[in-house]
PDB file of N, CA and C in Angstrom:
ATOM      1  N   UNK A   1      -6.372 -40.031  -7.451  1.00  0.00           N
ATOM      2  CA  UNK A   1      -5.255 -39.428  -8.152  1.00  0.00           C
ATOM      3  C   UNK A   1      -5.689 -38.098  -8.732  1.00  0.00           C
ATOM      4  N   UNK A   2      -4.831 -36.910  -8.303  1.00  0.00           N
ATOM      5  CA  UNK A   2      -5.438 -36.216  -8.849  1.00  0.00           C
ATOM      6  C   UNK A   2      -4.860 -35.483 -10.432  1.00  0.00           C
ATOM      7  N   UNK A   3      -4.309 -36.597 -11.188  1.00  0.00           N
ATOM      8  CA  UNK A   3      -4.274 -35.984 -12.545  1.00  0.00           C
ATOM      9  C   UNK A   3      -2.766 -35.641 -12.891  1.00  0.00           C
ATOM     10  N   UNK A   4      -1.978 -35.334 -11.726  1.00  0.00           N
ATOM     11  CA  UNK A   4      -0.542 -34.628 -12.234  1.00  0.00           C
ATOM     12  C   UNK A   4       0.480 -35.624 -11.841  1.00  0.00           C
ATOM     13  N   UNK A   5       1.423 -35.524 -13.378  1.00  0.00           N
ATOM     14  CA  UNK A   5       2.471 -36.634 -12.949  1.00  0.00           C
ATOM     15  C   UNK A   5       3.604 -35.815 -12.400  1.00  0.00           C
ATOM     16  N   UNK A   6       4.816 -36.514 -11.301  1.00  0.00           N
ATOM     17  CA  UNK A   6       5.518 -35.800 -10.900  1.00  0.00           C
ATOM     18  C   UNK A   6       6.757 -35.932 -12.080  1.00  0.00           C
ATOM     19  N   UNK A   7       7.293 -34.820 -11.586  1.00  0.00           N
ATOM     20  CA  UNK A   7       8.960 -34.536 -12.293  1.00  0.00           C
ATOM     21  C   UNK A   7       9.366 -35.679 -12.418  1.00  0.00           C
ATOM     22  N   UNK A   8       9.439 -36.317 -11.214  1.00  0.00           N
ATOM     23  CA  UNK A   8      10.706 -37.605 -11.326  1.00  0.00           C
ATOM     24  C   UNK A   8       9.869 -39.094 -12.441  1.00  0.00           C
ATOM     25  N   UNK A   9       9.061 -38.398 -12.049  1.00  0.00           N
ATOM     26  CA  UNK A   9       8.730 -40.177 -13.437  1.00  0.00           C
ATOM     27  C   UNK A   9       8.835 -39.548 -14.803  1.00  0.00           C
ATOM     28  N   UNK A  10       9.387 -38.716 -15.596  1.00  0.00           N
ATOM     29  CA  UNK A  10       9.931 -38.182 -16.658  1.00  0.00           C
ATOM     30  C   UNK A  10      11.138 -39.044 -16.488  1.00  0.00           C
ATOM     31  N   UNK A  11      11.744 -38.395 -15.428  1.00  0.00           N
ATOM     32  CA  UNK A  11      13.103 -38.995 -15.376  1.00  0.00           C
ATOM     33  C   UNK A  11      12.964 -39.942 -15.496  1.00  0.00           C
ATOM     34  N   UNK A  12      12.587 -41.179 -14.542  1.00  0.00           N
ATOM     35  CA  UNK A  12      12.296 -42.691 -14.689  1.00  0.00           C
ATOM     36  C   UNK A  12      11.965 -43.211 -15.623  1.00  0.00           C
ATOM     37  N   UNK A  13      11.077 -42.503 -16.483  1.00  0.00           N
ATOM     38  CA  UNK A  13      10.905 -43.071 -17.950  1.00  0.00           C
ATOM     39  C   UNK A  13      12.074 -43.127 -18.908  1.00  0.00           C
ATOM     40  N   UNK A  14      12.934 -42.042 -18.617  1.00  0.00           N
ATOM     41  CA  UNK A  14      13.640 -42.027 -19.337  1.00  0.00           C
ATOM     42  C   UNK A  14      15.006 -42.840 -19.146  1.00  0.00           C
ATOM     43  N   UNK A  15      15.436 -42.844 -17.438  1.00  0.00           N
ATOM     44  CA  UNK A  15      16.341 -43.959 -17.614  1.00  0.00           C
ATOM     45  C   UNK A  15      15.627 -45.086 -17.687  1.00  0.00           C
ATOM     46  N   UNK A  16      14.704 -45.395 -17.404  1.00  0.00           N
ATOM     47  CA  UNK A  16      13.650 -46.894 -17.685  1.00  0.00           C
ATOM     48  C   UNK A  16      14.152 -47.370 -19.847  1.00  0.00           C
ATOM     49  N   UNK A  17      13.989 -46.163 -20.298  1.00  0.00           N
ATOM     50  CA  UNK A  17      14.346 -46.605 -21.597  1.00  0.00           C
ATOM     51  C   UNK A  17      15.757 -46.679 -21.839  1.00  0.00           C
ATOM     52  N   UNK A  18      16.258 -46.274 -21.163  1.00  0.00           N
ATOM     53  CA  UNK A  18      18.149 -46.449 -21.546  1.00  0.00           C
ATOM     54  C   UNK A  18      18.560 -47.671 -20.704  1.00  0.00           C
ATOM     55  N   UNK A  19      17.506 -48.128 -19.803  1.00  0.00           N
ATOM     56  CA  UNK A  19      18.086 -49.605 -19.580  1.00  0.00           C
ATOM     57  C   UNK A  19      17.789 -50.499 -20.123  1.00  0.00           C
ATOM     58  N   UNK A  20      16.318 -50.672 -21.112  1.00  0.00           N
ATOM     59  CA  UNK A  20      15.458 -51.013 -21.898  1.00  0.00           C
ATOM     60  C   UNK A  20      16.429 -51.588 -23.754  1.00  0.00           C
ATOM     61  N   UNK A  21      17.122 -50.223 -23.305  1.00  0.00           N
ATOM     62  CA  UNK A  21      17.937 -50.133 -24.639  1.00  0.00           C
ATOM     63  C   UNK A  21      19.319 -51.233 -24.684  1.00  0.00           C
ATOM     64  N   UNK A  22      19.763 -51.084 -23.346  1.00  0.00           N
ATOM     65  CA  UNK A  22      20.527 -52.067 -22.933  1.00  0.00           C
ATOM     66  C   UNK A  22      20.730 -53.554 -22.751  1.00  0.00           C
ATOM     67  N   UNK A  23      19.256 -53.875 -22.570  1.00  0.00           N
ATOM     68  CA  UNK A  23      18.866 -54.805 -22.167  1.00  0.00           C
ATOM     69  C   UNK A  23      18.409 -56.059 -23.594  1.00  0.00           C
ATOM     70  N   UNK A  24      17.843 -55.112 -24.489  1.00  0.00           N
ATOM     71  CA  UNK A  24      17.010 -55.144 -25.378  1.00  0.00           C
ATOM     72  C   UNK A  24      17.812 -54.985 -26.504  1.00  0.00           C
ATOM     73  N   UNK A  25      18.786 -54.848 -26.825  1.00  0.00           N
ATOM     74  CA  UNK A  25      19.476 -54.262 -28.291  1.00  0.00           C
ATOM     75  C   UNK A  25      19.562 -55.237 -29.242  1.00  0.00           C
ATOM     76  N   UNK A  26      20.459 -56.557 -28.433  1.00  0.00           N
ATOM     77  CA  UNK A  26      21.034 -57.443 -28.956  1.00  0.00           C
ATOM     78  C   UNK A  26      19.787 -58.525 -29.411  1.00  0.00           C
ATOM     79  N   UNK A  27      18.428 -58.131 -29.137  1.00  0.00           N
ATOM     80  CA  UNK A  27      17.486 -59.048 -29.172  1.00  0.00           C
ATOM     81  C   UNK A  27      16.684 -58.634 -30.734  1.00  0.00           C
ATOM     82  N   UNK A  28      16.011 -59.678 -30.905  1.00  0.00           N
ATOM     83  CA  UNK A  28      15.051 -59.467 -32.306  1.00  0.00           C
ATOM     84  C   UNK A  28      14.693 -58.071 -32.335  1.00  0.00           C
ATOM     85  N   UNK A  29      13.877 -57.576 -33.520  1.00  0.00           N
ATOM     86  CA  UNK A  29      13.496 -56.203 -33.512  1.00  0.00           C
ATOM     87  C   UNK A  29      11.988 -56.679 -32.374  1.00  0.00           C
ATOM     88  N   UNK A  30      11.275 -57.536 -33.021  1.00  0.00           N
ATOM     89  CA  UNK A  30      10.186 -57.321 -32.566  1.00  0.00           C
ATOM     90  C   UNK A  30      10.043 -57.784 -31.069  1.00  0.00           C
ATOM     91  N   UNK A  31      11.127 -57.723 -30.176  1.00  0.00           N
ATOM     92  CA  UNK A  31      11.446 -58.600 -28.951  1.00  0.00           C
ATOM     93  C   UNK A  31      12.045 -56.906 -28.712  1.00  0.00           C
ATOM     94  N   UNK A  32      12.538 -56.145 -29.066  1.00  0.00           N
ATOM     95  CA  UNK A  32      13.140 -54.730 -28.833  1.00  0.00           C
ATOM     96  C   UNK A  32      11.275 -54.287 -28.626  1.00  0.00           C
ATOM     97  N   UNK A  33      10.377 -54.128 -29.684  1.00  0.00           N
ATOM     98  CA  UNK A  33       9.233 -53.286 -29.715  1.00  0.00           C
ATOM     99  C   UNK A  33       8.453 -53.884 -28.287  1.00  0.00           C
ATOM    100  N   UNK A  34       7.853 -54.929 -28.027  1.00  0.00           N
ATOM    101  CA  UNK A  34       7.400 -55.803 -27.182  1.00  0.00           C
ATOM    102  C   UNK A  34       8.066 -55.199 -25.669  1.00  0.00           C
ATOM    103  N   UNK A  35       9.291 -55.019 -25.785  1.00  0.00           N
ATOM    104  CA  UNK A  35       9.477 -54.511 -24.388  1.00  0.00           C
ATOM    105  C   UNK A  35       9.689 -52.949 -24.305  1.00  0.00           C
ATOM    106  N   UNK A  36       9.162 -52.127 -25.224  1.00  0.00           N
ATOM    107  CA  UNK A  36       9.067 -51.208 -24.898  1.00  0.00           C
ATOM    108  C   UNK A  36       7.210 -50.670 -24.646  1.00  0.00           C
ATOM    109  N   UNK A  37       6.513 -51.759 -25.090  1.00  0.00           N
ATOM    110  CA  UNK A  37       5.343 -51.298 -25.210  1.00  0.00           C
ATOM    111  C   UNK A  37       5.470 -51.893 -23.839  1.00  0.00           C
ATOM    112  N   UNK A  38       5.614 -53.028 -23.155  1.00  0.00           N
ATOM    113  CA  UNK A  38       5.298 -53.612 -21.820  1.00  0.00           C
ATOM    114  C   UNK A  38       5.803 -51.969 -20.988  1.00  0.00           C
ATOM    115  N   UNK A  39       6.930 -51.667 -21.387  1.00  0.00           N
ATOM    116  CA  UNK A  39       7.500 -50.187 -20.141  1.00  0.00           C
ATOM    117  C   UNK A  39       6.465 -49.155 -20.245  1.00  0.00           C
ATOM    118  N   UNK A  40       5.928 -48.367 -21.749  1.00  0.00           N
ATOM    119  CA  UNK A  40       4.816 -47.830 -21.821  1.00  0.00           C
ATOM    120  C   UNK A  40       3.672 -48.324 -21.185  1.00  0.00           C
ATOM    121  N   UNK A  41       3.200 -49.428 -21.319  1.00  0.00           N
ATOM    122  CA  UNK A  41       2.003 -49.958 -20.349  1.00  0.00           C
ATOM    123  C   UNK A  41       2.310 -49.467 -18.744  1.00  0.00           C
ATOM    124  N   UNK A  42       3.232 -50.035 -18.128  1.00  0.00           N
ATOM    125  CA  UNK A  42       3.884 -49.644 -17.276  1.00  0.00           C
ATOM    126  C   UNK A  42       3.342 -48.294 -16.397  1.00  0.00           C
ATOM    127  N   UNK A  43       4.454 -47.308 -17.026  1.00  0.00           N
ATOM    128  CA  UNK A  43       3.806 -45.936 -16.849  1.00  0.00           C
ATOM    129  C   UNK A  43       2.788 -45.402 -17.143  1.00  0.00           C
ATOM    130  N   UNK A  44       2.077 -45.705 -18.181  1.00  0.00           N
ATOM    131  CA  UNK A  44       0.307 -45.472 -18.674  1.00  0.00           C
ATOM    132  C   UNK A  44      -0.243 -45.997 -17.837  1.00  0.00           C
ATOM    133  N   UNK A  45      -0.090 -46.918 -16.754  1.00  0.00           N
ATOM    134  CA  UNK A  45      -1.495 -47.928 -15.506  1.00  0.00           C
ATOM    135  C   UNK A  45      -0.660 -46.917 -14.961  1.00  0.00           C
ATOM    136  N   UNK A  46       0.396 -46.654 -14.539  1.00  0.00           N
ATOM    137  CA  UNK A  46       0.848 -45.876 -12.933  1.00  0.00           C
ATOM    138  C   UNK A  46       0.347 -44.134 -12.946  1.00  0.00           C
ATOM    139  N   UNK A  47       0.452 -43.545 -14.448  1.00  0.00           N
ATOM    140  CA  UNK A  47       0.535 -42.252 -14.570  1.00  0.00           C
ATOM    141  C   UNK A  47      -0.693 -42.101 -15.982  1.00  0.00           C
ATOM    142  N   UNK A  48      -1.796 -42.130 -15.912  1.00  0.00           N
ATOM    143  CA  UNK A  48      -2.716 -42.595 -16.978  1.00  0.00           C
ATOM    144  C   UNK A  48      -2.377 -40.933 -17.633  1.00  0.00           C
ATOM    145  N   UNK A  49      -2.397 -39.904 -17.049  1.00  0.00           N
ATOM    146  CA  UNK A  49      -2.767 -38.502 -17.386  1.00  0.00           C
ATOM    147  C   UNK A  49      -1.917 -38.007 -18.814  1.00  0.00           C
ATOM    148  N   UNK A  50      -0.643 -38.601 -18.778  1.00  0.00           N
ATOM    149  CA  UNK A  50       0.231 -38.233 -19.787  1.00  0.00           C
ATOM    150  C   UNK A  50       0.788 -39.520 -20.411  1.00  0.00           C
ATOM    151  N   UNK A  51      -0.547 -40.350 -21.051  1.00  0.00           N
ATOM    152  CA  UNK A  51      -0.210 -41.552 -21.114  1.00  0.00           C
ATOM    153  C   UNK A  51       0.638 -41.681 -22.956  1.00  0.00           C
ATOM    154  N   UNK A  52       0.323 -40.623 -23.826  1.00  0.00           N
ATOM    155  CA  UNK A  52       1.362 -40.714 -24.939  1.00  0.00           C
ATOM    156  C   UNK A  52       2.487 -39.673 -24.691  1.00  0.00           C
ATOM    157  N   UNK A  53       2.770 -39.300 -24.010  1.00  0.00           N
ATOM    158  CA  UNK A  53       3.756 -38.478 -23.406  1.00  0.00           C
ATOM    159  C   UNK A  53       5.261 -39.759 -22.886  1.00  0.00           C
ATOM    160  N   UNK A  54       4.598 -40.633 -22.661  1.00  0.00           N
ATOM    161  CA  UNK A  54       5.705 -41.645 -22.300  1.00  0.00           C
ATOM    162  C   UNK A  54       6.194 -42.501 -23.560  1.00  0.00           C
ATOM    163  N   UNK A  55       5.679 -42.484 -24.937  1.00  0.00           N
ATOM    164  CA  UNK A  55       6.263 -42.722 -25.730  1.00  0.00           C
ATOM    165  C   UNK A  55       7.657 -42.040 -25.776  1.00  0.00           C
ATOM    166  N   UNK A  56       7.304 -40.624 -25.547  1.00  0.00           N
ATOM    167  CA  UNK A  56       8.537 -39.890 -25.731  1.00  0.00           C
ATOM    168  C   UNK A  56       9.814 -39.978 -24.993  1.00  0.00           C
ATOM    169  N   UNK A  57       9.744 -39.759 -24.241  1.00  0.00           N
ATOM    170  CA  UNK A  57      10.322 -40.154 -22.473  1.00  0.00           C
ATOM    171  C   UNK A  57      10.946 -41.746 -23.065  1.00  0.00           C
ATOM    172  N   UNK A  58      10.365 -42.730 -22.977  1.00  0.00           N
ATOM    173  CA  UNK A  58      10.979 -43.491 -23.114  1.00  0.00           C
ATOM    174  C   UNK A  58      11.935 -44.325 -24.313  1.00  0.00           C
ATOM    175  N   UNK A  59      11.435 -43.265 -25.567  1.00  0.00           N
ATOM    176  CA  UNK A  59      12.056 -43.675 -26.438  1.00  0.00           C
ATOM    177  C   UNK A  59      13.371 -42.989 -26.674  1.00  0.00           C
ATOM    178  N   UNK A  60      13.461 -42.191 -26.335  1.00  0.00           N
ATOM    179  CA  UNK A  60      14.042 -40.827 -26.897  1.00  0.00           C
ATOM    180  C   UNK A  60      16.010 -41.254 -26.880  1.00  0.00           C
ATOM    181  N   UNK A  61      16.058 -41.824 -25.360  1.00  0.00           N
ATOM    182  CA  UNK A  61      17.536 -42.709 -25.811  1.00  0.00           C
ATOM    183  C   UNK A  61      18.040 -43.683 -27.034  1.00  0.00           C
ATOM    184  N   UNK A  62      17.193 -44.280 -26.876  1.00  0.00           N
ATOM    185  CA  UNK A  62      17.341 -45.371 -28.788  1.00  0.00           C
ATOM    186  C   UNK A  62      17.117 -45.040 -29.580  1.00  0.00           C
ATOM    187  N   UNK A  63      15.821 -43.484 -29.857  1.00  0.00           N
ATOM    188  CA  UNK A  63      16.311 -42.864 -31.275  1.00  0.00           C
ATOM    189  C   UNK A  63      17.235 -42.153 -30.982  1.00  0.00           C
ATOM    190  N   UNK A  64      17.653 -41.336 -29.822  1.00  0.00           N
ATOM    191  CA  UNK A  64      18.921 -40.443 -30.194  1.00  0.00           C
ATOM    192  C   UNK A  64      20.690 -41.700 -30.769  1.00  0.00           C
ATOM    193  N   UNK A  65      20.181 -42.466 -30.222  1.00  0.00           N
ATOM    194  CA  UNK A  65      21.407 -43.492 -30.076  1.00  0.00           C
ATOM    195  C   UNK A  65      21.243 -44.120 -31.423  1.00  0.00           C
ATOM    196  N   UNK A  66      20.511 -44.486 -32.325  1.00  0.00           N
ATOM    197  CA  UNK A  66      20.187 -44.218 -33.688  1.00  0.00           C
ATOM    198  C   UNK A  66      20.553 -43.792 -34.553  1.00  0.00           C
ATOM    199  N   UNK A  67      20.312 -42.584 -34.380  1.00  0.00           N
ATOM    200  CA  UNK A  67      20.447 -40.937 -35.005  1.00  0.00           C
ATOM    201  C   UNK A  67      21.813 -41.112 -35.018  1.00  0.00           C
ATOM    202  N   UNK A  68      22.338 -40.603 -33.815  1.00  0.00           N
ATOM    203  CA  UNK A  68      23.917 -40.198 -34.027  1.00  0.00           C
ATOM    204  C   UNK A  68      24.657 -41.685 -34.487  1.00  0.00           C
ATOM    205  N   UNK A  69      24.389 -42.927 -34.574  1.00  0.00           N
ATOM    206  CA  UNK A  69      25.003 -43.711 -35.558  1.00  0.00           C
ATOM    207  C   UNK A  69      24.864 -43.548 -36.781  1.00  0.00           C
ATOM    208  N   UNK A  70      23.595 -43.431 -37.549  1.00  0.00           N
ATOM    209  CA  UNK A  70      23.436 -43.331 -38.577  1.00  0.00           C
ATOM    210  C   UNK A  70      24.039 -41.956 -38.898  1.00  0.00           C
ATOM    211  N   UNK A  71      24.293 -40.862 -38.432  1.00  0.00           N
ATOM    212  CA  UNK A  71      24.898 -39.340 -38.913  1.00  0.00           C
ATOM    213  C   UNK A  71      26.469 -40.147 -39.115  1.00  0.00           C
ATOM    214  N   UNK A  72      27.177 -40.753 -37.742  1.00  0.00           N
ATOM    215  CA  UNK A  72      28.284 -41.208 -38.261  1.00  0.00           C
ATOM    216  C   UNK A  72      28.563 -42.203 -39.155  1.00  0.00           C
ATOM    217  N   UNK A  73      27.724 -43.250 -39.055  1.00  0.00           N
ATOM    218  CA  UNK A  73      28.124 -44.314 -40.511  1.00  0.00           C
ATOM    219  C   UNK A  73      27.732 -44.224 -41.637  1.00  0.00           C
ATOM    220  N   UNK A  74      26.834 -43.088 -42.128  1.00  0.00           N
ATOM    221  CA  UNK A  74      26.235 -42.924 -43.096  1.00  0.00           C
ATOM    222  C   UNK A  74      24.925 -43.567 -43.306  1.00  0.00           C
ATOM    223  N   UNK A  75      24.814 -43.740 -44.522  1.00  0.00           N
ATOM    224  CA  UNK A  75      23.556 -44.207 -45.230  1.00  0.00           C
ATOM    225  C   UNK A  75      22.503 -45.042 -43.667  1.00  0.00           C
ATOM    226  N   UNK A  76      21.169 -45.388 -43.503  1.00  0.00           N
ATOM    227  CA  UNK A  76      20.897 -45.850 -42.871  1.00  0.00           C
ATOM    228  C   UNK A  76      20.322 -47.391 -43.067  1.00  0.00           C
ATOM    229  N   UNK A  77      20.491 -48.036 -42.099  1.00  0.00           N
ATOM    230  CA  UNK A  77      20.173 -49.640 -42.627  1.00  0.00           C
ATOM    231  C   UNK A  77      18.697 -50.098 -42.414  1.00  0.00           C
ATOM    232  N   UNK A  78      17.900 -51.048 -42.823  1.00  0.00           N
ATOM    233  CA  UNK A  78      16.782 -51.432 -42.760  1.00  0.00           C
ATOM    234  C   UNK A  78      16.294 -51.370 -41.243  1.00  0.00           C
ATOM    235  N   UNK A  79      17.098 -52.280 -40.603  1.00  0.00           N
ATOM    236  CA  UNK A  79      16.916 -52.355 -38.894  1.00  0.00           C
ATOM    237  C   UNK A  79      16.915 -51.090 -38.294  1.00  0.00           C
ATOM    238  N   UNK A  80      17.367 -49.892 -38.743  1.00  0.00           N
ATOM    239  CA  UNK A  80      17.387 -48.578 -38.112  1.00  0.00           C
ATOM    240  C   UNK A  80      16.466 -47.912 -38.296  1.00  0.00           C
ATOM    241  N   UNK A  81      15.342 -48.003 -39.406  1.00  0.00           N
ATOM    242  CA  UNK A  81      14.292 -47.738 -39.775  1.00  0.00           C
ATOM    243  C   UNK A  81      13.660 -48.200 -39.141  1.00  0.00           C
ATOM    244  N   UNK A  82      13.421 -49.561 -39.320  1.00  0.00           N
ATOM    245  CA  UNK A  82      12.203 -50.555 -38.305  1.00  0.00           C
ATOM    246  C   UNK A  82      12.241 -49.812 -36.719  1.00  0.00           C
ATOM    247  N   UNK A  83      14.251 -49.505 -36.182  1.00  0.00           N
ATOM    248  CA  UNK A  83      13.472 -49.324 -34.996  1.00  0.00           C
ATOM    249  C   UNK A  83      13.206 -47.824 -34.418  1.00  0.00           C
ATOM    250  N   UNK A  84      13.231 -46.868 -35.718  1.00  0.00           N
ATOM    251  CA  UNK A  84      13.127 -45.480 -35.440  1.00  0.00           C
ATOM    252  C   UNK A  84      12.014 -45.283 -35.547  1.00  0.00           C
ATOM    253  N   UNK A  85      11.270 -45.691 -36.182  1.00  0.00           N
ATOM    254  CA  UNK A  85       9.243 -45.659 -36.244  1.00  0.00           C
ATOM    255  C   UNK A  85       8.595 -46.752 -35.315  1.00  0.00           C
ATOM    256  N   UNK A  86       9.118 -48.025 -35.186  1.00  0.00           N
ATOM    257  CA  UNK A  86       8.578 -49.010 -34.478  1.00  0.00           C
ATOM    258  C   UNK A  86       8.567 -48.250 -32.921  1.00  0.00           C
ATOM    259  N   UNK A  87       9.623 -48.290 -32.512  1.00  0.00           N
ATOM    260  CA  UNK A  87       9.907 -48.339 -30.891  1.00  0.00           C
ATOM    261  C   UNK A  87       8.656 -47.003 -30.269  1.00  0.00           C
ATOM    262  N   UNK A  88       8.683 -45.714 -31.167  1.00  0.00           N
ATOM    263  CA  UNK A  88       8.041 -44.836 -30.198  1.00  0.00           C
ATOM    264  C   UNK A  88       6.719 -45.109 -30.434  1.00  0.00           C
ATOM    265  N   UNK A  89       6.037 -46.025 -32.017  1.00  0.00           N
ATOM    266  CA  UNK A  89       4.935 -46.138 -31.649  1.00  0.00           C
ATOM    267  C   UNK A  89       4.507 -47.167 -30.604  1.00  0.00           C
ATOM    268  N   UNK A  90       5.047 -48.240 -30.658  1.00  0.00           N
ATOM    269  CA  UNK A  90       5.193 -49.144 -29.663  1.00  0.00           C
ATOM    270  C   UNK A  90       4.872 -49.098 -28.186  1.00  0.00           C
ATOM    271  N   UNK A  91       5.936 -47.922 -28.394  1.00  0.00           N
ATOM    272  CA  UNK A  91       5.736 -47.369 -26.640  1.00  0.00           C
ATOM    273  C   UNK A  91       4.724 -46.506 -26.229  1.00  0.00           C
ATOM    274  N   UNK A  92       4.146 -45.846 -27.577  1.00  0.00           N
ATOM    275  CA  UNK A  92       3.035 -45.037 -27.349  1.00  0.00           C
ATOM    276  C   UNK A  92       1.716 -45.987 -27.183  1.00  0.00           C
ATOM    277  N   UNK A  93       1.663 -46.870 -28.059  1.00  0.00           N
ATOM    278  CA  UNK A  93       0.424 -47.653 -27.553  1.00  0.00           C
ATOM    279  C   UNK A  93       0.498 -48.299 -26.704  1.00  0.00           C
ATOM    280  N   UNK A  94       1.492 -49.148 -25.851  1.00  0.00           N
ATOM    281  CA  UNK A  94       1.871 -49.233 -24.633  1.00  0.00           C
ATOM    282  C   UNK A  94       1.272 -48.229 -23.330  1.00  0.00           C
ATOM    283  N   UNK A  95       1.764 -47.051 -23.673  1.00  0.00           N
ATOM    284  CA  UNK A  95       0.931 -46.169 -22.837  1.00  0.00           C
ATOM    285  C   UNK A  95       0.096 -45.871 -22.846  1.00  0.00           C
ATOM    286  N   UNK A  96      -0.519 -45.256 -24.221  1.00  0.00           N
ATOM    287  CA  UNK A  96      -1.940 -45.500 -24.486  1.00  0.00           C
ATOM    288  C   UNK A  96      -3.097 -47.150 -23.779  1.00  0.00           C
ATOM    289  N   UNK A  97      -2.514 -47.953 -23.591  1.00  0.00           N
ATOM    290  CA  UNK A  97      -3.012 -49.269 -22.922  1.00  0.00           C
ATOM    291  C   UNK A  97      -3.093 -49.242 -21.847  1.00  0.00           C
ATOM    292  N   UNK A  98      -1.890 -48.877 -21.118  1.00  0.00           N
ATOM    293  CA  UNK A  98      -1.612 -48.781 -19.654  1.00  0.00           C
ATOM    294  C   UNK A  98      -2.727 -47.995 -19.107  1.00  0.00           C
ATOM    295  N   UNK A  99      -2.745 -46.627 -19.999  1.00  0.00           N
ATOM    296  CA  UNK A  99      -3.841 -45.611 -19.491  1.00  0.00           C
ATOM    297  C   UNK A  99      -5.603 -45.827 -19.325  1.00  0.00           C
ATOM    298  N   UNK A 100      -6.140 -46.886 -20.361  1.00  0.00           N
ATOM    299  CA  UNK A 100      -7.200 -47.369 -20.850  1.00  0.00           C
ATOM    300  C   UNK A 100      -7.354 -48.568 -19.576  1.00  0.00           C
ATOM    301  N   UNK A 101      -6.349 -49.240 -19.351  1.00  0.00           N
ATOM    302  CA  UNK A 101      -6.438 -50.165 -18.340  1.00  0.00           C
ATOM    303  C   UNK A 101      -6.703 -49.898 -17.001  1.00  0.00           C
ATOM    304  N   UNK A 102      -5.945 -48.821 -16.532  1.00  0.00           N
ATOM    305  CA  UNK A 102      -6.253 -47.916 -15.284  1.00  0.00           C
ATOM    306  C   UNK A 102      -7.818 -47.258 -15.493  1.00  0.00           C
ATOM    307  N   UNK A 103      -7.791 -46.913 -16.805  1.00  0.00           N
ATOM    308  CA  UNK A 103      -9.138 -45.905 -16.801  1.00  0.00           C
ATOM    309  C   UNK A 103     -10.766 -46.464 -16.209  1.00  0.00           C
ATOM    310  N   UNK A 104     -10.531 -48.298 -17.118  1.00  0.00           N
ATOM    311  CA  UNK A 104     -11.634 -49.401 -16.202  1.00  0.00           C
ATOM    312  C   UNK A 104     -11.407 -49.917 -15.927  1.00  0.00           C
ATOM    313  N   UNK A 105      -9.910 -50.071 -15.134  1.00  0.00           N
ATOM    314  CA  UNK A 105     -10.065 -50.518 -13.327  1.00  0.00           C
ATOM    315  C   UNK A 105     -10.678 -49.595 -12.625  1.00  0.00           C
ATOM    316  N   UNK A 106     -10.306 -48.085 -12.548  1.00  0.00           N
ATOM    317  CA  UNK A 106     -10.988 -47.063 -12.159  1.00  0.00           C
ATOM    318  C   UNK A 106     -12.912 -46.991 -12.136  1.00  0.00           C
ATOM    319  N   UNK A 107     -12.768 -47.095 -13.513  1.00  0.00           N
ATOM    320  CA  UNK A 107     -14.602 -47.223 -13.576  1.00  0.00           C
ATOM    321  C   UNK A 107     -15.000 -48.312 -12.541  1.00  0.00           C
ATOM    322  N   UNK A 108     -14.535 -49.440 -12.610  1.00  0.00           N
ATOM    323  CA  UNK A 108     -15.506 -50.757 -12.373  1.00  0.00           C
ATOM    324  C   UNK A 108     -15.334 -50.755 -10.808  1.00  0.00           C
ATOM    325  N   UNK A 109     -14.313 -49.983 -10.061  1.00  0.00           N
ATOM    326  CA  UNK A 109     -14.370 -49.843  -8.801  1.00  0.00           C
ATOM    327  C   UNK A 109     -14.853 -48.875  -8.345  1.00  0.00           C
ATOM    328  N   UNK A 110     -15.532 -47.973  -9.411  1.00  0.00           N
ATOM    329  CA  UNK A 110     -16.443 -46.639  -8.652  1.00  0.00           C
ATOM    330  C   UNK A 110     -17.868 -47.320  -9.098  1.00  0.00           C
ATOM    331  N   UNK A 111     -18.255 -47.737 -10.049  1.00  0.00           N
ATOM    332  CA  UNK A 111     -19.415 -48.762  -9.915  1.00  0.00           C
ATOM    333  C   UNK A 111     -19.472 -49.878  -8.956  1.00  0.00           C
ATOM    334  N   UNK A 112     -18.743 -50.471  -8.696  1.00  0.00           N
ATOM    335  CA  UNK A 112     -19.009 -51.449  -7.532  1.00  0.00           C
ATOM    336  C   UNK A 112     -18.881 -53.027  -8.319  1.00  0.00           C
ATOM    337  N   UNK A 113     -18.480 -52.596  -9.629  1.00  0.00           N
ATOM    338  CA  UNK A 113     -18.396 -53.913 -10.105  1.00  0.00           C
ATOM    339  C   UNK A 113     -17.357 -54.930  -9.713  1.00  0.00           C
TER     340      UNK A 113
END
């Protein structure tokens, strides 16, 4: 691999998180975080190079979708907090994992282990 992720897995990350969001809303918070770190893992083993870069990418629909609730209903609620800090770190160590995981599979098959 030589290091560069393409255009289209931006994209993929990003509808990857708006189906994520879909999928995932109606569920516990910590059943929302859990599957966003599994999607970060995800793209961090496939694309190690820009492996906290996919926090972003994939969060970025559920905080914007967030955001513009809380601008319209006002004040913000506990659960909107939990999942405006939870989800992108979530997904960042997710990727951060994914990337670490690829990194020694990588090693242990150029050693011969």
């Amino acid at each position: 691999m030589d290091g560069k992720t393409p255009i289209l897995a931006y994209a993929l990350a990003f509808f990857g998180g708006i189906a994520a969001m879909f999928a995932f809303i109606d569920m516990a918070v910590f059943t929302l975080y859990l599957a966003y770190a599994v999607l970060g893992a995800l793209f961090g083993a496939v694309w190690p190079a820009t492996s906290w870069r996919w926090s972003v990418w994939i969060s970025v629909p559920l905080v914007a979708t967030i955001l513009a609730g809380v601008v319209l209903q006002g004040a913000p609620r506990v659960v909107d907090w939990l999942v405006l800090i939870g989800v992108p770190v979530f997904a960042g160590v997710g990727g951060y994992g994914g990337a670490q995981y690829r990194a020694r599979k990588d090693a242990a098959r150029v050693s011969g282990a």
